[in-house]
Protein backbone atom coordinates (compact mmCIF):
# COMPACT_ATOMS: atom_id res chain seq x y z
CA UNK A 1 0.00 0.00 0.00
CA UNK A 2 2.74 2.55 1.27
CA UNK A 3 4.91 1.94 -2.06
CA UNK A 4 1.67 2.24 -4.20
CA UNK A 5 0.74 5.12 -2.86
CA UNK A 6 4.81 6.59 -3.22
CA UNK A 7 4.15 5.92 -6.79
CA UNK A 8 1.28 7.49 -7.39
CA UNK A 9 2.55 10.60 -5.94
CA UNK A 10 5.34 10.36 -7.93
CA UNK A 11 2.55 10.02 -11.38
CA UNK A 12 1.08 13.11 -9.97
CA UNK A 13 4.74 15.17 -10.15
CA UNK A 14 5.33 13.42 -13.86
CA UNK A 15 1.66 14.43 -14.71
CA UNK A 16 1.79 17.96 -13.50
CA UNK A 17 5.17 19.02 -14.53
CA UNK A 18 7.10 16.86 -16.88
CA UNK A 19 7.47 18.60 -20.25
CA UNK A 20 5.76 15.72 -22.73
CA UNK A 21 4.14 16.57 -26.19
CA UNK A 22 3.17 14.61 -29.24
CA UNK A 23 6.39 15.32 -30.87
CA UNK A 24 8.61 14.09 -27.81
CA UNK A 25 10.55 10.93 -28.42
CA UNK A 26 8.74 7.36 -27.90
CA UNK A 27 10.57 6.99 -24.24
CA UNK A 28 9.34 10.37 -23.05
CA UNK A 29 5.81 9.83 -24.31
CA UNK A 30 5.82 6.59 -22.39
CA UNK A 31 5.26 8.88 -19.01
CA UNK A 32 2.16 10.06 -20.03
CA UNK A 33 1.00 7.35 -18.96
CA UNK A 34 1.24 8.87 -16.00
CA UNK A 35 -2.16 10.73 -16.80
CA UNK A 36 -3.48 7.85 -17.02
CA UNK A 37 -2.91 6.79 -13.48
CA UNK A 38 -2.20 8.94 -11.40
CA UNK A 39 -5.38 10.27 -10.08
CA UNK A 40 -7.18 6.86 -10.43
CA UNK A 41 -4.31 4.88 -7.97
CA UNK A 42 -4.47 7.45 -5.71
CA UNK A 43 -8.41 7.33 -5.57
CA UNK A 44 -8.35 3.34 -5.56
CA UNK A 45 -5.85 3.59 -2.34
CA UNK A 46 -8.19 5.66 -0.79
CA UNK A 47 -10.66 3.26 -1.13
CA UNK A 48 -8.78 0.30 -0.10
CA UNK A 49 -7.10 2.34 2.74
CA UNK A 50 -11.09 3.06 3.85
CA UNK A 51 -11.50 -0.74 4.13
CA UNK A 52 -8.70 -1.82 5.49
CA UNK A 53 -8.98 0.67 8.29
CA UNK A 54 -13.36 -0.15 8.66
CA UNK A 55 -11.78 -3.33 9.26
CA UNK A 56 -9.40 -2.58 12.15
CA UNK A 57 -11.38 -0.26 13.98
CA UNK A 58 -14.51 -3.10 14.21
CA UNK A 59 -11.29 -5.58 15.37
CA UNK A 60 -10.34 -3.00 17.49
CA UNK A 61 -13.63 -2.51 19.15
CA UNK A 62 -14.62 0.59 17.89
CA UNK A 63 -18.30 0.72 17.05
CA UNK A 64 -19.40 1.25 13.62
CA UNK A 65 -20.64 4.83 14.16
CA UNK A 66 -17.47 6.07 16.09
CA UNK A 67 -15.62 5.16 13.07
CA UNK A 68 -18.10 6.67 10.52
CA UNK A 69 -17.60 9.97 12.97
CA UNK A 70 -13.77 9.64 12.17
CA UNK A 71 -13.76 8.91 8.76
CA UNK A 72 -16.28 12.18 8.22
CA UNK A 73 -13.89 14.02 9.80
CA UNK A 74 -10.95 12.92 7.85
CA UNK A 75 -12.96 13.60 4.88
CA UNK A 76 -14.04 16.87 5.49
CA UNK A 77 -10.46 18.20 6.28
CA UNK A 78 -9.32 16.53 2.59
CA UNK A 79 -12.04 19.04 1.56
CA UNK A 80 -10.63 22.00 3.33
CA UNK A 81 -6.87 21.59 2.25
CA UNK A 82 -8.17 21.02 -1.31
CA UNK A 83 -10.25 23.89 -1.13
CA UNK A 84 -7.55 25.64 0.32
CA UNK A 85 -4.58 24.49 -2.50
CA UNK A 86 -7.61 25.22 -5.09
CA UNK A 87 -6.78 29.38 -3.99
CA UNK A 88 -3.51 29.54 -4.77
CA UNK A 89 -1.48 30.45 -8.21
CA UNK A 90 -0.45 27.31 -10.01
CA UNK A 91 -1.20 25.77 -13.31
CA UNK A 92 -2.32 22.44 -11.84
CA UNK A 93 -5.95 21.03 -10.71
CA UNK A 94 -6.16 19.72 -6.70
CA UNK A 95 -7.73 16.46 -6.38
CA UNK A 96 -7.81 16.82 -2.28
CA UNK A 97 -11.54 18.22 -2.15
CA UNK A 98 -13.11 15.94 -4.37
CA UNK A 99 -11.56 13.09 -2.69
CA UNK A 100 -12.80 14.29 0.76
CA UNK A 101 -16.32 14.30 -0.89
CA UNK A 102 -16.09 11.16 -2.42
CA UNK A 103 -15.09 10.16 1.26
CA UNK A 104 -18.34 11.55 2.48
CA UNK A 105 -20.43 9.82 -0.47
CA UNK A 106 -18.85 6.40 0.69
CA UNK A 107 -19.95 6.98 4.61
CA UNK A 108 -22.66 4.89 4.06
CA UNK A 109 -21.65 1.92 1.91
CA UNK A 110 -18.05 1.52 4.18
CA UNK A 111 -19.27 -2.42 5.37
CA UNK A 112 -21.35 -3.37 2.37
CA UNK A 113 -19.71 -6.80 1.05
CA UNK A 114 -17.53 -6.58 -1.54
CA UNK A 115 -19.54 -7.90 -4.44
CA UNK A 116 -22.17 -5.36 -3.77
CA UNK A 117 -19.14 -2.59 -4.00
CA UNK A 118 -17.85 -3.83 -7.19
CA UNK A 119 -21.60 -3.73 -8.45
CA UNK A 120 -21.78 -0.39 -7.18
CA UNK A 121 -18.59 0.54 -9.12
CA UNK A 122 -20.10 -0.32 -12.48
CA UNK A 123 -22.98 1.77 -11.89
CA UNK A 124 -20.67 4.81 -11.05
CA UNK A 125 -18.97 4.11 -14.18
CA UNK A 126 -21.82 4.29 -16.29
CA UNK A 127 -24.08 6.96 -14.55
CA UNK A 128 -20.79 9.04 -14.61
CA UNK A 129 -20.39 8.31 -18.75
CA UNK A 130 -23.97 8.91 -19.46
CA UNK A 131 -24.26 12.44 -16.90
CA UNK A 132 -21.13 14.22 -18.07
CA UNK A 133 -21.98 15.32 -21.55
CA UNK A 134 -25.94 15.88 -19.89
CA UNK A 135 -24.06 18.49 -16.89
CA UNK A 136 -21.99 19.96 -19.63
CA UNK A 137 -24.81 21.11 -21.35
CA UNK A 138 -26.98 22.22 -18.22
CA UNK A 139 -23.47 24.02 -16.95
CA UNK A 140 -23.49 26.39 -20.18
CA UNK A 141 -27.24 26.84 -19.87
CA UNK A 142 -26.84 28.12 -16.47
CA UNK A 143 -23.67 30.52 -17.30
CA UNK A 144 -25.49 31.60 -20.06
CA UNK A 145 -28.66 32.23 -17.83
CA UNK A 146 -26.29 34.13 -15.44
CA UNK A 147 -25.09 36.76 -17.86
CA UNK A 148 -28.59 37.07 -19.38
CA UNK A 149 -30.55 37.72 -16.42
CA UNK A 150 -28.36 41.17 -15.45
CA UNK A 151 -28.19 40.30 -12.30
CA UNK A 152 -25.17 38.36 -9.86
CA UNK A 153 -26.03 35.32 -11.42
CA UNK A 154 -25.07 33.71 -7.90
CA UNK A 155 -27.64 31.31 -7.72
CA UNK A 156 -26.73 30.00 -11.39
CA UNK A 157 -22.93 29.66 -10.92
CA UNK A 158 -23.19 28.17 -7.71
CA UNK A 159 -25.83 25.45 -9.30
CA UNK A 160 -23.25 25.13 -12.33
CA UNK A 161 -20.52 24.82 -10.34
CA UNK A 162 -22.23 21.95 -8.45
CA UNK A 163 -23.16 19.96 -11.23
CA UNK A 164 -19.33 20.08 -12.55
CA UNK A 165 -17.97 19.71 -9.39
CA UNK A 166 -19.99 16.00 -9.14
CA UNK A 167 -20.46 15.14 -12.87
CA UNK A 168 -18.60 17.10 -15.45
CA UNK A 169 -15.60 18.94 -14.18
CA UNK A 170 -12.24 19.19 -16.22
CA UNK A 171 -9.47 16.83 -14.64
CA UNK A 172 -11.89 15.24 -11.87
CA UNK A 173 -15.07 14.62 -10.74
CA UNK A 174 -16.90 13.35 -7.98
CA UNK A 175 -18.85 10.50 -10.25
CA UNK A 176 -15.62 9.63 -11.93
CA UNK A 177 -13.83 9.13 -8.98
CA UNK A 178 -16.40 7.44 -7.23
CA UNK A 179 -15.88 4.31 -9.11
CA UNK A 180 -12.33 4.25 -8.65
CA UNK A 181 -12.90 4.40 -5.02
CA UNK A 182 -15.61 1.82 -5.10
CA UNK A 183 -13.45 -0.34 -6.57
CA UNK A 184 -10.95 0.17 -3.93
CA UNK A 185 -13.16 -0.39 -1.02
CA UNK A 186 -14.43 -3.91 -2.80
CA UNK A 187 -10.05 -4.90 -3.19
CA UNK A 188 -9.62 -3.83 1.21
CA UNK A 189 -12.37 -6.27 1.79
CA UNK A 190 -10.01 -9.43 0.52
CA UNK A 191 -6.71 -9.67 1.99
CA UNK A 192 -4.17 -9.57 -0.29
CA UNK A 193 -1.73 -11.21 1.29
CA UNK A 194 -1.49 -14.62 -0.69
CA UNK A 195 0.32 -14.78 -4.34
CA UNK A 196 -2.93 -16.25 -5.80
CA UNK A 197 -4.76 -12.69 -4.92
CA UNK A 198 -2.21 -10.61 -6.06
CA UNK A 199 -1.79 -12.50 -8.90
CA UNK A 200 -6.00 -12.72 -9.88
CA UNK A 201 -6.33 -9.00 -8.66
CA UNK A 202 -2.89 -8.39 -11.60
CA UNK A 203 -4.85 -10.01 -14.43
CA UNK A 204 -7.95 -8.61 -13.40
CA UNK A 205 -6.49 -5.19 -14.36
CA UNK A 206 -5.36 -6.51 -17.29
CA UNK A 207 -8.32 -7.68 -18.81
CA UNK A 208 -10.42 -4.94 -17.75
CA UNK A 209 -7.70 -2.54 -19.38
CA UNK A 210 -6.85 -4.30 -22.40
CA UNK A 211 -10.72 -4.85 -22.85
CA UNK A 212 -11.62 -0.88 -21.78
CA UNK A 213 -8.97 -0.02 -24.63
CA UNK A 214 -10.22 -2.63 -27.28
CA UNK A 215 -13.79 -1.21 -27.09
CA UNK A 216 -12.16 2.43 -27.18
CA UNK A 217 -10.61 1.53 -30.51
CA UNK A 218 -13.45 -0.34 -31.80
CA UNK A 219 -16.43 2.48 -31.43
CA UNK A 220 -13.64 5.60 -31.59
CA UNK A 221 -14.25 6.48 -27.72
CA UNK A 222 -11.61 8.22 -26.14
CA UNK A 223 -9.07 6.58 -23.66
CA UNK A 224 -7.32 9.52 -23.14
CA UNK A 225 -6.63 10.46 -19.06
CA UNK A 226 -9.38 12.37 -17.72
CA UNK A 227 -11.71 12.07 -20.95
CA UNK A 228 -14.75 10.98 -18.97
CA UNK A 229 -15.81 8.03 -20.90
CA UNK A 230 -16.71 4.52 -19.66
CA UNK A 231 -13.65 2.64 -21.33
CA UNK A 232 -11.55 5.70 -20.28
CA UNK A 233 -12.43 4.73 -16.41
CA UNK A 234 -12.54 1.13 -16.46
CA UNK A 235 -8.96 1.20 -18.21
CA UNK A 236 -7.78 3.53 -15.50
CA UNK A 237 -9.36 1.33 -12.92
CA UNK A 238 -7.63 -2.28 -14.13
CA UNK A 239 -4.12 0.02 -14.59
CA UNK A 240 -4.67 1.38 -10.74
CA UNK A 241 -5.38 -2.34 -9.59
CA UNK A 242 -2.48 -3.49 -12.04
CA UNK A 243 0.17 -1.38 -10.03
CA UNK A 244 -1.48 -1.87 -6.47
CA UNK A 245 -1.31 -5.64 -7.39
CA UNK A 246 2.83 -5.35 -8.47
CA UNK A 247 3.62 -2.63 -5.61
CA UNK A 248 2.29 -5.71 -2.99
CA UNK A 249 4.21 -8.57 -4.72
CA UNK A 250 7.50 -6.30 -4.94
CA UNK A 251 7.42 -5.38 -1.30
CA UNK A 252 7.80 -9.21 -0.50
CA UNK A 253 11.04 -9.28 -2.33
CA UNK A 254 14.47 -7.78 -1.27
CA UNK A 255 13.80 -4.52 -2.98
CA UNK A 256 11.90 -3.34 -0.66
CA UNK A 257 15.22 -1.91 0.85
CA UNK A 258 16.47 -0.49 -1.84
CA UNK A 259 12.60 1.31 -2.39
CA UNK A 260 12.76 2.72 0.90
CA UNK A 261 12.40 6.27 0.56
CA UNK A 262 9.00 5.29 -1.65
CA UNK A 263 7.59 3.71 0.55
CA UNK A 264 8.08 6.67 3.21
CA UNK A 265 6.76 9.18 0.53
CA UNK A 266 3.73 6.83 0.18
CA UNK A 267 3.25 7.40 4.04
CA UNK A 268 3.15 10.96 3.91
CA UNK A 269 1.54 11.65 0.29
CA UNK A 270 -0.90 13.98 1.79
CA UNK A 271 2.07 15.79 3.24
CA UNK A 272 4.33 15.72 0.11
CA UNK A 273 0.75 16.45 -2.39
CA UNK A 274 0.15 19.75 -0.33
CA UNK A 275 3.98 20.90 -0.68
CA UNK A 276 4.29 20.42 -4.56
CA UNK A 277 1.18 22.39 -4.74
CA UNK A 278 2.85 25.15 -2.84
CA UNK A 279 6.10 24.81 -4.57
CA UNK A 280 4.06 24.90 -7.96
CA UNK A 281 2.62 28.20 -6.62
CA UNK A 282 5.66 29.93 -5.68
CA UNK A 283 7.10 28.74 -9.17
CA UNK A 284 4.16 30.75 -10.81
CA UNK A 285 4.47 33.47 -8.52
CA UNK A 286 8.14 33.65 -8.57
CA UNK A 287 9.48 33.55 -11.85
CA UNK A 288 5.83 33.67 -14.26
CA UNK A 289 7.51 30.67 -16.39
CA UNK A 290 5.45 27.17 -16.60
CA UNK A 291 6.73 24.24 -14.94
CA UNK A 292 6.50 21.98 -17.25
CA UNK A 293 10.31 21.45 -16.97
CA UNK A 294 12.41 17.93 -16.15
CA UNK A 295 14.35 20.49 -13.80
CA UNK A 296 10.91 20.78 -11.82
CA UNK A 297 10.33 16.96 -12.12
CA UNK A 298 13.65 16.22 -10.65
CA UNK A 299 13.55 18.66 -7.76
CA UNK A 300 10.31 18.01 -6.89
CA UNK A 301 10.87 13.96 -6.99
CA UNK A 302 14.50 14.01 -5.43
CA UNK A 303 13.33 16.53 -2.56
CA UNK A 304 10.39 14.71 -1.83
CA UNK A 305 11.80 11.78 -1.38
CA UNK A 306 14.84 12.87 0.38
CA UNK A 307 12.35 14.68 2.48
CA UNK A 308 10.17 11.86 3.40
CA UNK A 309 12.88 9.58 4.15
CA UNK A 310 14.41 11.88 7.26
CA UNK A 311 11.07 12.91 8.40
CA UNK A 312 10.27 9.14 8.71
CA UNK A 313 13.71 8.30 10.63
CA UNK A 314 12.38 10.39 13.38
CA UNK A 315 8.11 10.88 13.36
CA UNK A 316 5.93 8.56 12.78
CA UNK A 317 3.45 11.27 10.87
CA UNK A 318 3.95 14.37 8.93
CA UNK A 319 2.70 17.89 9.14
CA UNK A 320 -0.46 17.08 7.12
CA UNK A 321 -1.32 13.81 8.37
CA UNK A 322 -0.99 14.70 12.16
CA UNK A 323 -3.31 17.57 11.48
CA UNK A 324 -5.89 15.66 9.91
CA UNK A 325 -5.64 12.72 12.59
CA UNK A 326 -5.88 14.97 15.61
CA UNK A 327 -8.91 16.70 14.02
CA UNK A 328 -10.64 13.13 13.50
CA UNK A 329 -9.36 11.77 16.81
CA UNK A 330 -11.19 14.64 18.95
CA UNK A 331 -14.38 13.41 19.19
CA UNK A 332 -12.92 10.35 20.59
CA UNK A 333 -10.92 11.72 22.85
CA UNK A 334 -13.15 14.16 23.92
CA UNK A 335 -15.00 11.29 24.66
CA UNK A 336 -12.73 9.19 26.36
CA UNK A 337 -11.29 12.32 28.55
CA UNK A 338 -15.37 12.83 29.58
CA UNK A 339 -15.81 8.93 30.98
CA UNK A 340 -12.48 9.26 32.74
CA UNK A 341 -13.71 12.42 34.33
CA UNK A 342 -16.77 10.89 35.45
CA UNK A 343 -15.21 7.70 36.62
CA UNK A 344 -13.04 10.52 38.82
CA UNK A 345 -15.73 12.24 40.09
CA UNK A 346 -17.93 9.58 41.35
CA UNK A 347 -16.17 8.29 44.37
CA UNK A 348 -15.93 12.26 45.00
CA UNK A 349 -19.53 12.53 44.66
CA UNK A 350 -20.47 9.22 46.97
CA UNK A 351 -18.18 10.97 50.05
């Protein structure tokens, strides 16, 4: 999980800032694959990270609705830094808010069995293909109503920018990403600790990918990252299981040593995510050039993972993770510090 997660931060910094065009060589245009990815793993991970945790907190003995409570909270402060990174100057498109509301959409499915996820999944995909051309058209309806009616326009904009925000924004979308994290949730309900998983869950992703990209070709729909489409998702979702199935068979091998300081960026990604969008920002700020450079690439890859690697040799949790856990921890400690009050008090009271 950590070293899938590592590399699909490091798809986000190739996908935001590496310099790739048609007319690159073949090697080069390999990364934008990347695109293709990024976004997708990242989303999948949440949803497997959702389970996995469901799971330990019932083992644990924390009741269903203290852990709903946490897992709100967690989401809710993914939509706050992404609304947040959203402000600032950069050329790039933060996936943290609609991730946090994709967290709050799953709330109520988090212990459904896993073939009722998967089924679940499907239905994302295809309600999220069908609605996206439908909200593209209601969107420019509503801007056009906006400027037509002489007025603010509030009540339009903040309709349209609803209905892209859930069905037809550029980049992401909350019925997009849904189905990846679907999917996810479905994968943390069966352990994946046995070569015959990893293995099924490998071809799996290949068959749904090499079938998502046969149909593309055969009707003319587009593949492409972030185009929307049915075949477009369910390719990204059998490439997102594909490397999740690879990063859990390599970690059982001896190079998981040498991949060490991936697998401590993959434990901080919300961390490292939140700095590249700042260090995007003062780019733009700085020097008004795009950073679609290698130069950028390499710092931002080198740094991060030189930077993740000491911070784990001495915390357990970075900046942005121990924010977001003490936020969803509160209630439950508030809790906890109440009953051992109480406890306290009542010999008190009976003297």
């Amino acid at each position: 999980m950590d070293l899938a997660r590592g590399l699909a931060l490091l798809a986000v910094f190739v996908a935001h800032t590496a310099p790739i065009g048609p007319s690159s060589p073949i090697p080069e245009r390999l990364l934008m694959g990347a695109d293709n990815v990024a976004a997708p793993l990242f989303t999948l991970l949440f949803g497997v990270s959702a389970g996995l945790a469901a799971r330990s907190a019932e083992q644990a003995g924390q009741s269903r609705g203290q852990f709903r409570l946490f897992f709100e909270l967690r989401a809710l402060v993914l939509i706050g830094f992404g609304v947040l990174a959203d402000l600032g100057q950069h050329s790039v498109i933060p996936i943290l808010h609609y991730l946090g509301a994709v967290g709050l959409v799953l709330i109520p499915v988090l212990y459904l069995r896993a073939r009722w996820l998967l089924v679940m999944s499907v239905g994302a995909v295809v309600v999220s293909a069908i609605a996206m051309p439908w909200a593209q058209a209601l969107q420019m309806t509503l801007r056009v109503q906006a400027v037509q009616g002489g007025g603010s326009g509030w009540a339009e904009n903040t309709v349209a920018s609803l209905v892209g925000f859930v069905f037809s924004d550029f980049g992401y979308r909350v019925s997009g990403l849904l189905a990846f994290a679907l999917a996810g949730l479905a994968v943390g309900r069966i352990a994946l600790q046995s070569w015959g998983r990893l293995m099924t869950l490998f071809l799996v992703g290949g068959a749904l990918t090499a079938g998502a990209l046969g149909v593309g070709q055969l009707t003319g729909i587009s593949t492409d990252a972030y185009a929307g489409t049915a075949p477009e998702l369910v390719n990204a979702i059998g490439l997102a299981g594909m490397v999740l199935a690879a990063s859990c068979a390599l970690s059982a091998t001896p190079l998981r040593r040498v991949l060490a300081p991936v697998y401590a960026l993959g434990t901080l990604t919300l961390t490292f995510y939140v700095a590249h969008i700042v260090v995007l920002g003062a780019w733009a700020s700085l020097t008004g050039l795009s950073d679609d450079k290698w130069s950028v690439l390499l710092a931002l890859s080198v740094g991060s993972l030189a930077g993740a690697w000491l911070i784990r040799r001495r915390w357990r949790r970075g900046p942005a993770e121990w924010l977001v856990h003490q936020v969803a921890q509160f209630p439950l400690a508030r809790r906890r510090g109440t009953r051992r009050a109480t406890a306290t008090a009542g010999p008190e009271r009976l003297r």
